[in-house]
PDB file of N, CA and C in Angstrom:
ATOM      1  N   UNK A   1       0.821  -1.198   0.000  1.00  0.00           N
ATOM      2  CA  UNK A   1       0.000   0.000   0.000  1.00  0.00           C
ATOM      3  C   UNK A   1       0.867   1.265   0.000  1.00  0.00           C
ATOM      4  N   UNK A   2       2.037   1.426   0.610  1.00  0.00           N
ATOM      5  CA  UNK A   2       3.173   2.659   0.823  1.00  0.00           C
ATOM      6  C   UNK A   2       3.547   2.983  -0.584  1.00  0.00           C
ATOM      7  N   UNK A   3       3.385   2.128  -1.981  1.00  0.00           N
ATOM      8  CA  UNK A   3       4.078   2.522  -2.994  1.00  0.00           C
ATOM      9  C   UNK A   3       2.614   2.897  -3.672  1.00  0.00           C
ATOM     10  N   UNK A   4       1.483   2.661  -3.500  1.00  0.00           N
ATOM     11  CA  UNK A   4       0.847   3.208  -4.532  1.00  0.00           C
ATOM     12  C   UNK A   4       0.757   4.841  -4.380  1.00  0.00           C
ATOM     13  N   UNK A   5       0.997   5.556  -6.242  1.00  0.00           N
ATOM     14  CA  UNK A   5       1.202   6.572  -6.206  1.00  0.00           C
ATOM     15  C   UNK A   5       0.193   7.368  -6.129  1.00  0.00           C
ATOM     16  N   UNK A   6      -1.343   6.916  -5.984  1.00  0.00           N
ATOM     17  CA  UNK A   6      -2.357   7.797  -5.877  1.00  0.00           C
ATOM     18  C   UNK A   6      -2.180   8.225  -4.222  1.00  0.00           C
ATOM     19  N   UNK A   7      -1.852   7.756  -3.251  1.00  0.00           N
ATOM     20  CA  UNK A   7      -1.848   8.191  -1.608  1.00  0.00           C
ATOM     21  C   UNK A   7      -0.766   9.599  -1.940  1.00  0.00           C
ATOM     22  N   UNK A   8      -0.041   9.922  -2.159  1.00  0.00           N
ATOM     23  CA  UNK A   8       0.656  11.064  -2.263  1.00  0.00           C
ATOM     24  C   UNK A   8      -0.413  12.094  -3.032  1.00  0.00           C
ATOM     25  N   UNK A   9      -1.246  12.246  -3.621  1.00  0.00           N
ATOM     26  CA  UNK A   9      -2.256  12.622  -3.811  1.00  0.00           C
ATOM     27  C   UNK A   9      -3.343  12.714  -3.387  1.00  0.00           C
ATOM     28  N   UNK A  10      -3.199  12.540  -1.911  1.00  0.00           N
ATOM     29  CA  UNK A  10      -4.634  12.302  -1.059  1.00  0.00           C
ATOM     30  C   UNK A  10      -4.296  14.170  -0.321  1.00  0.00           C
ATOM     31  N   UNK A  11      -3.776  14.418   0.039  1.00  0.00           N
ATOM     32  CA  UNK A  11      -3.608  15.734   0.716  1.00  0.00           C
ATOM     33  C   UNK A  11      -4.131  16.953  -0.182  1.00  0.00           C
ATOM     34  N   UNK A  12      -3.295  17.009  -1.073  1.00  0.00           N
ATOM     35  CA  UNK A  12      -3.918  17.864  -2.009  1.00  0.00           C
ATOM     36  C   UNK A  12      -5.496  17.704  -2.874  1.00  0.00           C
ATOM     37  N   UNK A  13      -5.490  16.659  -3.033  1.00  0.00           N
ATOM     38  CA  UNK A  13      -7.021  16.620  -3.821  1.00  0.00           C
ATOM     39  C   UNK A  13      -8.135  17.126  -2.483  1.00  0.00           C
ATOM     40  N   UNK A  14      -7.566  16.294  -0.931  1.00  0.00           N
ATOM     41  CA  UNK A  14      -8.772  16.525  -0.253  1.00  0.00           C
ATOM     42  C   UNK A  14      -8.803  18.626   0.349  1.00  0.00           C
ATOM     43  N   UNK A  15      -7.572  19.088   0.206  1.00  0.00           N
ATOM     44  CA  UNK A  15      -7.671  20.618   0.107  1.00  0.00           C
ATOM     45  C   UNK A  15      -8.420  21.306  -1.357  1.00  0.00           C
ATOM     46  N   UNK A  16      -7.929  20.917  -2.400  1.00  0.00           N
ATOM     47  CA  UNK A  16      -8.574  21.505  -3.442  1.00  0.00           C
ATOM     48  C   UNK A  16     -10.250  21.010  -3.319  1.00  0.00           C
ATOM     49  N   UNK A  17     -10.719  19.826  -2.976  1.00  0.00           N
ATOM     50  CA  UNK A  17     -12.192  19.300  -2.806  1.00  0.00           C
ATOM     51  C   UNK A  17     -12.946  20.555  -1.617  1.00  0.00           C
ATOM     52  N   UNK A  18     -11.891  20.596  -0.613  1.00  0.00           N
ATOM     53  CA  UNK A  18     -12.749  21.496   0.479  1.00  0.00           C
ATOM     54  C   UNK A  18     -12.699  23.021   0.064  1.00  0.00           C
ATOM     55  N   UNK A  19     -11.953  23.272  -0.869  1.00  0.00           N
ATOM     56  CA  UNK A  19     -12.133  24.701  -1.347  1.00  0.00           C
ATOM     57  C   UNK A  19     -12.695  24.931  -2.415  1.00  0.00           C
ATOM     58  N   UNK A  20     -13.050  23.754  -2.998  1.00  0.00           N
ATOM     59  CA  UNK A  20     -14.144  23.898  -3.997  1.00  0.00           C
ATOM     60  C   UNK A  20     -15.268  23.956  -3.080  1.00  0.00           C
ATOM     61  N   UNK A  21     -16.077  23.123  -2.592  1.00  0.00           N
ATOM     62  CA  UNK A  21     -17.232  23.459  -1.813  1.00  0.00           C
ATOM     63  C   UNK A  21     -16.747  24.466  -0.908  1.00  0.00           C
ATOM     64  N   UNK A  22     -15.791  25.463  -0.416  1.00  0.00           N
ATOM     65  CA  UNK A  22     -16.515  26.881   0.020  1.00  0.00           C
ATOM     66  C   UNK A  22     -16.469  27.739  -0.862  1.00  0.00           C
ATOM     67  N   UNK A  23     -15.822  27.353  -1.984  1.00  0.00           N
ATOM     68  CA  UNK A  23     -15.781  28.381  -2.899  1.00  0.00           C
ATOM     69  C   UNK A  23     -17.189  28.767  -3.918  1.00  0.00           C
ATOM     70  N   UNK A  24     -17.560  27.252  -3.934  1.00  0.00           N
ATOM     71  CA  UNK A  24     -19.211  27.324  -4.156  1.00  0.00           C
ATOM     72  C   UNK A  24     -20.212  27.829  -3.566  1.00  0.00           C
ATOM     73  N   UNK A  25     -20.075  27.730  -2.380  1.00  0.00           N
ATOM     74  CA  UNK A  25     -21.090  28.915  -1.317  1.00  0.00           C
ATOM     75  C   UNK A  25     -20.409  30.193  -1.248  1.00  0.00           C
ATOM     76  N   UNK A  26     -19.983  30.069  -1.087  1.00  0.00           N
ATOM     77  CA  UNK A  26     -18.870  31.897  -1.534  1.00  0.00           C
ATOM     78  C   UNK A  26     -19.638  32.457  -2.585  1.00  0.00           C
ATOM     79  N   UNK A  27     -19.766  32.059  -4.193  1.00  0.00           N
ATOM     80  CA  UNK A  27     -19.969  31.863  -5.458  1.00  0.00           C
ATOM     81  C   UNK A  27     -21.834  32.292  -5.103  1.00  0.00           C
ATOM     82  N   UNK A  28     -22.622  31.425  -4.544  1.00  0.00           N
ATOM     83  CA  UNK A  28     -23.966  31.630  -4.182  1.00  0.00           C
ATOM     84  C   UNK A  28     -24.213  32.510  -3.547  1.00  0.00           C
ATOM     85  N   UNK A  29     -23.669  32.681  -2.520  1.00  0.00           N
ATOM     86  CA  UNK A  29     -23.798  34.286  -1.596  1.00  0.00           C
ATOM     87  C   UNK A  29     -23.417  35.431  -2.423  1.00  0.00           C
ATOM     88  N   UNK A  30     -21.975  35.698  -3.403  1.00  0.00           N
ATOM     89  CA  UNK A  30     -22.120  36.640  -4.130  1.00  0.00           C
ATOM     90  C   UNK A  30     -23.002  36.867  -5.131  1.00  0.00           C
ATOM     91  N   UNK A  31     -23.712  35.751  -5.907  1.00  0.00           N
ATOM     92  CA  UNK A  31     -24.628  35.392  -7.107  1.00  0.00           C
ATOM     93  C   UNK A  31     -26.037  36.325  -6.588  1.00  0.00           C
ATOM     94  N   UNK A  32     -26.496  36.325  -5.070  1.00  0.00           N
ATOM     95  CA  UNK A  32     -27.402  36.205  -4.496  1.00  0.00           C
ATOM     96  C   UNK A  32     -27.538  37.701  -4.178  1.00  0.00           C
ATOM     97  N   UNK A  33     -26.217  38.604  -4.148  1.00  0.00           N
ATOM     98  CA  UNK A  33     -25.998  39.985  -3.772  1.00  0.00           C
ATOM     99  C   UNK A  33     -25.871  40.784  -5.092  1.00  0.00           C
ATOM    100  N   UNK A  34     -26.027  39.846  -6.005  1.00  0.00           N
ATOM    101  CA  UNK A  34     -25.608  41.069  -7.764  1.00  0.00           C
ATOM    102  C   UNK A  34     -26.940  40.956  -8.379  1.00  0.00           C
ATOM    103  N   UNK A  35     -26.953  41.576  -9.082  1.00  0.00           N
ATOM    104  CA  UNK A  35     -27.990  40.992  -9.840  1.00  0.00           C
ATOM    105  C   UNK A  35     -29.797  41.371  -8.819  1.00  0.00           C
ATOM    106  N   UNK A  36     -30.463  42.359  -9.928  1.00  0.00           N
ATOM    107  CA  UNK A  36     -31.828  41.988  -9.541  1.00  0.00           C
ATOM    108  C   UNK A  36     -32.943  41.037 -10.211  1.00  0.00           C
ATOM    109  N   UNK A  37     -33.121  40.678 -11.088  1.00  0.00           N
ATOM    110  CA  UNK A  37     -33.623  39.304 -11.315  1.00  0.00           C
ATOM    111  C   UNK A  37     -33.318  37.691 -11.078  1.00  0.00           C
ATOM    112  N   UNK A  38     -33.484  36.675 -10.919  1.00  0.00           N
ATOM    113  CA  UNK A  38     -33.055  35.651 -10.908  1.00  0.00           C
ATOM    114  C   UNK A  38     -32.085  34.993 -12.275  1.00  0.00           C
ATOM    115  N   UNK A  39     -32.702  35.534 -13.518  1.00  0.00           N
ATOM    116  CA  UNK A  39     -31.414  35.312 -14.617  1.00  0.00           C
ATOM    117  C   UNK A  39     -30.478  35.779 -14.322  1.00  0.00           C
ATOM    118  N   UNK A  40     -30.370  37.123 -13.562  1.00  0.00           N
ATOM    119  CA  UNK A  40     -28.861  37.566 -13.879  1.00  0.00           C
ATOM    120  C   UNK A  40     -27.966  36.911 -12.674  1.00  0.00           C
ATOM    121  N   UNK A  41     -28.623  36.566 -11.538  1.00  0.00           N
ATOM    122  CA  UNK A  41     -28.215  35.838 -10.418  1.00  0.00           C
ATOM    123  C   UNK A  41     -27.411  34.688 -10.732  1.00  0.00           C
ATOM    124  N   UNK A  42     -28.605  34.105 -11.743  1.00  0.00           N
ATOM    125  CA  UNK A  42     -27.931  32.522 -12.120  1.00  0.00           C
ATOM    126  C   UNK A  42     -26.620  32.263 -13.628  1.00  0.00           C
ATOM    127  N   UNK A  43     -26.547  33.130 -14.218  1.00  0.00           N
ATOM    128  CA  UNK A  43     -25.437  33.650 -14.911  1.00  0.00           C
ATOM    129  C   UNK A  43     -24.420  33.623 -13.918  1.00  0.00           C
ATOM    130  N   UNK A  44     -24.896  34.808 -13.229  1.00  0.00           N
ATOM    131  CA  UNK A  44     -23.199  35.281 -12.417  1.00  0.00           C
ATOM    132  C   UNK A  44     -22.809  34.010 -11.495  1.00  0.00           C
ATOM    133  N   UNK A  45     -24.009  33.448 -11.100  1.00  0.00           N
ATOM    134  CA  UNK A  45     -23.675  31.848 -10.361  1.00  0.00           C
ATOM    135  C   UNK A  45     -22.827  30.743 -11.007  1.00  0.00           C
ATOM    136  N   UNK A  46     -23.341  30.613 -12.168  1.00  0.00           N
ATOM    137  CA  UNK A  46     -23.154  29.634 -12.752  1.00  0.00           C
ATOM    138  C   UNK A  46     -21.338  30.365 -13.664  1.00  0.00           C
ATOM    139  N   UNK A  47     -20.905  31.503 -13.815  1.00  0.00           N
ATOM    140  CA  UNK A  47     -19.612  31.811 -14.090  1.00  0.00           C
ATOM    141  C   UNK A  47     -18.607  31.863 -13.116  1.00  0.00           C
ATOM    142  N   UNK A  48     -18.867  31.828 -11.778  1.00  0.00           N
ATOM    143  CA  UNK A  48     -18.785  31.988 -11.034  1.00  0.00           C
ATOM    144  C   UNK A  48     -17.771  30.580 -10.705  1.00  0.00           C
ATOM    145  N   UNK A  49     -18.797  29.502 -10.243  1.00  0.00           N
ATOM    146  CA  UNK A  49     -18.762  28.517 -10.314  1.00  0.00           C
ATOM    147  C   UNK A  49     -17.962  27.838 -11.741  1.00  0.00           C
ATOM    148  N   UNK A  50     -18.322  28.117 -13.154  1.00  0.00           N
ATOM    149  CA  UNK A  50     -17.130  27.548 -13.843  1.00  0.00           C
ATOM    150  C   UNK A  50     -15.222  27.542 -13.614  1.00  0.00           C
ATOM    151  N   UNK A  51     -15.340  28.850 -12.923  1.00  0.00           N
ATOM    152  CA  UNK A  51     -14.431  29.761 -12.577  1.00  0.00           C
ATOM    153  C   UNK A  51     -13.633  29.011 -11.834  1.00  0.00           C
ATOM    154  N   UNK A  52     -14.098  28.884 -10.666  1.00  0.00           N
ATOM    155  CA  UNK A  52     -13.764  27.957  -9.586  1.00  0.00           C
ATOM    156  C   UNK A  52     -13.406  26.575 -10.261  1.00  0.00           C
ATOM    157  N   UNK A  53     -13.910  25.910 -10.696  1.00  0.00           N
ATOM    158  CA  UNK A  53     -13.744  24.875 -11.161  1.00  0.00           C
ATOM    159  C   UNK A  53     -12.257  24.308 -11.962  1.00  0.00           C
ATOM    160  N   UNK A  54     -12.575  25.706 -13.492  1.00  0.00           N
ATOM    161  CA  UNK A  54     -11.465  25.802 -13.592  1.00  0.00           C
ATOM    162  C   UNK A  54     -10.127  26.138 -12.887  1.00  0.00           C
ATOM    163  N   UNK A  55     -10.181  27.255 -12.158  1.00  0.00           N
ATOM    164  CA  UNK A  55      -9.029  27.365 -11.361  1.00  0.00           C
ATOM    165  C   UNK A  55      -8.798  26.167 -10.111  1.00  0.00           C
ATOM    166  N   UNK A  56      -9.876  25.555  -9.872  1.00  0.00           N
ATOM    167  CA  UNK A  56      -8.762  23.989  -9.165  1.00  0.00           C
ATOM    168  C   UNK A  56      -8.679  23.178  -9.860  1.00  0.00           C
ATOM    169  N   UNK A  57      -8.961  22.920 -11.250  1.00  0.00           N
ATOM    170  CA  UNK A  57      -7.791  22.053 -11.843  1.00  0.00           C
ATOM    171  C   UNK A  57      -6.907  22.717 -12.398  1.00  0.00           C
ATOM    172  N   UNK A  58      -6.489  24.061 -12.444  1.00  0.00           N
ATOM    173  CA  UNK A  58      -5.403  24.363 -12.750  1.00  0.00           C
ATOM    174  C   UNK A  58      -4.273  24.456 -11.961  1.00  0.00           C
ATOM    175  N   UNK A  59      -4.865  24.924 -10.438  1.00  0.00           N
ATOM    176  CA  UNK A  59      -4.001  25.280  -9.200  1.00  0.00           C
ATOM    177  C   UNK A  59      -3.604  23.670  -9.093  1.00  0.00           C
ATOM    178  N   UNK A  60      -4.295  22.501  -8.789  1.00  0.00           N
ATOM    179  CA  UNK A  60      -4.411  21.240  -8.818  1.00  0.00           C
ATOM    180  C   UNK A  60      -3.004  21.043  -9.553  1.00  0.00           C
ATOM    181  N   UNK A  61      -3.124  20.841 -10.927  1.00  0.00           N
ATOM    182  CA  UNK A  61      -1.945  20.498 -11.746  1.00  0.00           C
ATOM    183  C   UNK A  61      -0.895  21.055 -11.469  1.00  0.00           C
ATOM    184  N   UNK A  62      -0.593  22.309 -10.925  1.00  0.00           N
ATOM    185  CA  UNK A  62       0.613  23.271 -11.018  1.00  0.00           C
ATOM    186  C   UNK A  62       1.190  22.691  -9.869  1.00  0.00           C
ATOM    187  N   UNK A  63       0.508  22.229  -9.032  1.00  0.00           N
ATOM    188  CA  UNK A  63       0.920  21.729  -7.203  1.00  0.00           C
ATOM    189  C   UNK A  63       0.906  20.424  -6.850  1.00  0.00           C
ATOM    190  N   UNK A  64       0.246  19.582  -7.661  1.00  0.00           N
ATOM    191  CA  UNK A  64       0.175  18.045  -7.267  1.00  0.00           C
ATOM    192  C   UNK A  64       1.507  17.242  -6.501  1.00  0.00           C
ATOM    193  N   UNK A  65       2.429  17.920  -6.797  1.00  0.00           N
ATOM    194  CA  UNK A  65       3.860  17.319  -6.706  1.00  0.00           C
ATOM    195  C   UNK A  65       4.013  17.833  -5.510  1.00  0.00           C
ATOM    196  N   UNK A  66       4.193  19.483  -5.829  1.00  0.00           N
ATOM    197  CA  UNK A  66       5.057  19.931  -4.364  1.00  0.00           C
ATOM    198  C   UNK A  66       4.059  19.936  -3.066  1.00  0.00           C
ATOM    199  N   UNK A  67       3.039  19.541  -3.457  1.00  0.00           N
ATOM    200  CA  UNK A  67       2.102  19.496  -2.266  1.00  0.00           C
ATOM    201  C   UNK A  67       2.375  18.812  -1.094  1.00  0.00           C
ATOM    202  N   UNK A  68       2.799  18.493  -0.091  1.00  0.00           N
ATOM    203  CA  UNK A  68       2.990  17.838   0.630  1.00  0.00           C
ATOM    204  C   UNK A  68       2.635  18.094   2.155  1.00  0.00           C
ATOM    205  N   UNK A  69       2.092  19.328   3.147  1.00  0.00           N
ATOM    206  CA  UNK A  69       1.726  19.728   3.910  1.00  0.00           C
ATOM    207  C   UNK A  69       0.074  18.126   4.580  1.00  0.00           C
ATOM    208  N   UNK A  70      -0.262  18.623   5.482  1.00  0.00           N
ATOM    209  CA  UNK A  70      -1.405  17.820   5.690  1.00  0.00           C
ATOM    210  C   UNK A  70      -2.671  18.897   5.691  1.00  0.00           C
ATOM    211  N   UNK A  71      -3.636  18.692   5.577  1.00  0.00           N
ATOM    212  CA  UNK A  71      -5.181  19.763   5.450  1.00  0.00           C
ATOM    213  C   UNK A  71      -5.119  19.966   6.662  1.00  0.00           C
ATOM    214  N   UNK A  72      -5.616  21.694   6.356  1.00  0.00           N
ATOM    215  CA  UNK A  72      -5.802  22.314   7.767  1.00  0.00           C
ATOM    216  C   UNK A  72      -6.451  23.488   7.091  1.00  0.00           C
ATOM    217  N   UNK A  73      -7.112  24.167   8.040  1.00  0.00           N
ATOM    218  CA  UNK A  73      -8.160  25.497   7.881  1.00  0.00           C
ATOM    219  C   UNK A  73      -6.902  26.348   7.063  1.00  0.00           C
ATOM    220  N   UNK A  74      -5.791  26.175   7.420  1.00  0.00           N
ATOM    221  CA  UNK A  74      -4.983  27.549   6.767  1.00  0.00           C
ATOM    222  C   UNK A  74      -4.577  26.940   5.457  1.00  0.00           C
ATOM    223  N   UNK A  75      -4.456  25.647   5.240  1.00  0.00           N
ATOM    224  CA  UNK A  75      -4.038  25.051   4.079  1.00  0.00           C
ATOM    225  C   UNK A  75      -5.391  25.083   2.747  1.00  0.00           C
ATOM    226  N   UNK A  76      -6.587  24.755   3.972  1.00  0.00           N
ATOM    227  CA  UNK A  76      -7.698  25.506   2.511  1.00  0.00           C
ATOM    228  C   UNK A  76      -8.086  26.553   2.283  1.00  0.00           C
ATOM    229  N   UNK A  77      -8.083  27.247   3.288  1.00  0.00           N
ATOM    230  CA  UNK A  77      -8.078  29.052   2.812  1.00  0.00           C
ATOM    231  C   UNK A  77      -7.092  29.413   1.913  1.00  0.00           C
ATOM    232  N   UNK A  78      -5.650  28.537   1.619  1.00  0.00           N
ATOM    233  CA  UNK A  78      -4.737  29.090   0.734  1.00  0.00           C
ATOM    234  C   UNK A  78      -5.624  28.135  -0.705  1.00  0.00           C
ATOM    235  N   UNK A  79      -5.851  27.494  -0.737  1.00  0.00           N
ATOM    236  CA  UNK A  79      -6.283  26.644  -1.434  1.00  0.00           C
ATOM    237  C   UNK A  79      -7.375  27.773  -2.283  1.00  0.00           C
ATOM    238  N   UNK A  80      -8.093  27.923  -1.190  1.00  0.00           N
ATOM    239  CA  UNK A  80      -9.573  28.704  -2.036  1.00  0.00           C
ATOM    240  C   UNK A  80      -8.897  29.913  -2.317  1.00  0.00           C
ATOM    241  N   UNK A  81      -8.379  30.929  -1.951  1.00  0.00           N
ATOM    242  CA  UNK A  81      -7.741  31.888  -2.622  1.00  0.00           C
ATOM    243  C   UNK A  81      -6.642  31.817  -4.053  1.00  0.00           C
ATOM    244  N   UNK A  82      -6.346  30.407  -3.958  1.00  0.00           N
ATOM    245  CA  UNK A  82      -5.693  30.024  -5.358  1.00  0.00           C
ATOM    246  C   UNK A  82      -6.087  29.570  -6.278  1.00  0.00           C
ATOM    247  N   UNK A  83      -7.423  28.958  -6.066  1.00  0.00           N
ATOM    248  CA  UNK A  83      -8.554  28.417  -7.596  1.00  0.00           C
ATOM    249  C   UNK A  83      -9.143  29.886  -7.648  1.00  0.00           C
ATOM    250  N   UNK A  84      -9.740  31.180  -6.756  1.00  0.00           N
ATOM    251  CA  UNK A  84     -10.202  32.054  -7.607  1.00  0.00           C
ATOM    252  C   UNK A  84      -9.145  33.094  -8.002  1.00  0.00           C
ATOM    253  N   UNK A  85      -7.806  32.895  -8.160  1.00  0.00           N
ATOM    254  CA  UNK A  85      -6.495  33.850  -8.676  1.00  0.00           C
ATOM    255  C   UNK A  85      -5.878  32.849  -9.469  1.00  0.00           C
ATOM    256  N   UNK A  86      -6.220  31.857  -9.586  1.00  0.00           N
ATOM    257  CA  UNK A  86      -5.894  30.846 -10.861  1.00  0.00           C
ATOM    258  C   UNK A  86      -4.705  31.323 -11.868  1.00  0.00           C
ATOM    259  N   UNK A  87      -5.662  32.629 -12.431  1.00  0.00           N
ATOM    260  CA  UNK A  87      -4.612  33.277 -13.938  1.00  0.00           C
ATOM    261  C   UNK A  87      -3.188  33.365 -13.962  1.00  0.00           C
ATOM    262  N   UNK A  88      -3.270  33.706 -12.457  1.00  0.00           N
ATOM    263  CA  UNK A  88      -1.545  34.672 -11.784  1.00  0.00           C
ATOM    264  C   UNK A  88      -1.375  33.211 -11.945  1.00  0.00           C
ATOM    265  N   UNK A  89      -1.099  32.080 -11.276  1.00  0.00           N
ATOM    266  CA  UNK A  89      -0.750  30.908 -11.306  1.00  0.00           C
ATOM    267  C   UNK A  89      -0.376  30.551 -12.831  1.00  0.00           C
ATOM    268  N   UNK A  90      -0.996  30.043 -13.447  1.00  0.00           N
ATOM    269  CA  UNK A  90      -1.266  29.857 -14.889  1.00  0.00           C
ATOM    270  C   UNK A  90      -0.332  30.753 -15.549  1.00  0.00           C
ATOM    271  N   UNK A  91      -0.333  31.873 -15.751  1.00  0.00           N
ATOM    272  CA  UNK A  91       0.561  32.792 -16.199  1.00  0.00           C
ATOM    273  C   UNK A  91       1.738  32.520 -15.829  1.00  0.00           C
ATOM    274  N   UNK A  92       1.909  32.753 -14.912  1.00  0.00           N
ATOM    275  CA  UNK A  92       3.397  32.448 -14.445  1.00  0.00           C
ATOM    276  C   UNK A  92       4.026  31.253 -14.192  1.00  0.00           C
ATOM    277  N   UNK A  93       3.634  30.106 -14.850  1.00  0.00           N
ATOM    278  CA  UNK A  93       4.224  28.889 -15.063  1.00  0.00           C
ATOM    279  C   UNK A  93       3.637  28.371 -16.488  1.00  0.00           C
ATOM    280  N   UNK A  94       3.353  29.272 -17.022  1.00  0.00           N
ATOM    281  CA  UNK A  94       3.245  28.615 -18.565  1.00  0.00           C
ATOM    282  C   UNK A  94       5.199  28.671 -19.023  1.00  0.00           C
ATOM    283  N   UNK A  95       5.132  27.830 -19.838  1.00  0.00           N
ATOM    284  CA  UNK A  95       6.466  27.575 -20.195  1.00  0.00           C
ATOM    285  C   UNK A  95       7.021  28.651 -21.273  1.00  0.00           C
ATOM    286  N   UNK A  96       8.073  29.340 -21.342  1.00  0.00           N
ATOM    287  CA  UNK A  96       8.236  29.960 -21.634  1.00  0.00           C
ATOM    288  C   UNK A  96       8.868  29.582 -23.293  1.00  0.00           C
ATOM    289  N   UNK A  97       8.607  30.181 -24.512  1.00  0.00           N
ATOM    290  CA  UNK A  97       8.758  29.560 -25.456  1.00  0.00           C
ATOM    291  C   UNK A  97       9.969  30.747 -26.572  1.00  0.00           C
ATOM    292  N   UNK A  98      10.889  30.224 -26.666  1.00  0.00           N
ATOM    293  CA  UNK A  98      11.613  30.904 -27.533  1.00  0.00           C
ATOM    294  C   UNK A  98      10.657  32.014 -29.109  1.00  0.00           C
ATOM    295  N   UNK A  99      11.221  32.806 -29.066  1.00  0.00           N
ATOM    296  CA  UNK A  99      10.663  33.645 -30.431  1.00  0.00           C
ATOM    297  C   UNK A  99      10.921  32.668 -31.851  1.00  0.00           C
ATOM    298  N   UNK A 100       9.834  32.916 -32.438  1.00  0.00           N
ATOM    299  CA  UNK A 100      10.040  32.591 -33.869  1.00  0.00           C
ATOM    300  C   UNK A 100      10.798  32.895 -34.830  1.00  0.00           C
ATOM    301  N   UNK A 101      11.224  32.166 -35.553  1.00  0.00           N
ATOM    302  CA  UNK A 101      12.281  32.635 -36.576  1.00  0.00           C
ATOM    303  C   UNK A 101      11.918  32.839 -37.820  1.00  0.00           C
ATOM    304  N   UNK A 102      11.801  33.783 -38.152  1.00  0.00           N
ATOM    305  CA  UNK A 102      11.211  33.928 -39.722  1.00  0.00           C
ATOM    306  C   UNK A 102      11.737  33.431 -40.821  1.00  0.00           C
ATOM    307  N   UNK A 103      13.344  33.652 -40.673  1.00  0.00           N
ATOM    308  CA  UNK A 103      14.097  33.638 -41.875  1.00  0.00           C
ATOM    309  C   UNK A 103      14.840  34.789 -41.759  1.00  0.00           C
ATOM    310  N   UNK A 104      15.428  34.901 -43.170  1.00  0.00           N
ATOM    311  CA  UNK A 104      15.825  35.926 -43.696  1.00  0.00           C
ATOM    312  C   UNK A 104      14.875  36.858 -44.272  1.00  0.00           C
ATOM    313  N   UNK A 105      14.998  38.639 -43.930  1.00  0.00           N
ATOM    314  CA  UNK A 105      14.009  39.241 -44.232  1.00  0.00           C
ATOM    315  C   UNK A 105      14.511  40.173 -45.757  1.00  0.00           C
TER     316      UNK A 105
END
């Protein structure tokens, strides 16, 4: 059981899981404060929520490795502040790619 490689992945998935569900009630309480009709509520809910989503599988991928801490209230508050700032993450570990070469001009 010590070598399977999904257990090194139990810490981090169960922080990114608990900051997805507050980040989803987070997401409903703001949905619930914008917006005066119920369409525009459920738009901003539902982008809201993609949002989140996307940014923990992105924060997810960027950290799977160096993750190693155990879950704790301060470990998912960093958690939920890093799926909704995602971009900064993302941005700054996209790989950096040499310029193109045209040729001779």
């Amino acid at each position: 059981m010590d070598d399977d490689p999904l257990l090194k992945f139990i810490s981090p998935l169960a922080g990114v899981v608990l900051a997805v569900v507050l980040s989803v009630m987070l997401s409903a309480t703001i949905a619930g404060q914008i917006g005066e009709d119920y369409s525009t509520r459920a738009w901003i809910y539902t982008i809201a929520v993609l949002w989140v989503l996307v940014g923990a599988v992105v924060v997810f991928m960027l950290t799977r490795h160096a993750e190693t801490a155990t879950v704790s209230i301060k470990r998912v508050l960093l958690w939920t502040a890093s799926i909704w700032l995602w971009p900064v993450f993302a941005l700054r570990y996209l790989p950096r790619r040499p310029p193109k070469d045209n040729g001779p001009q």
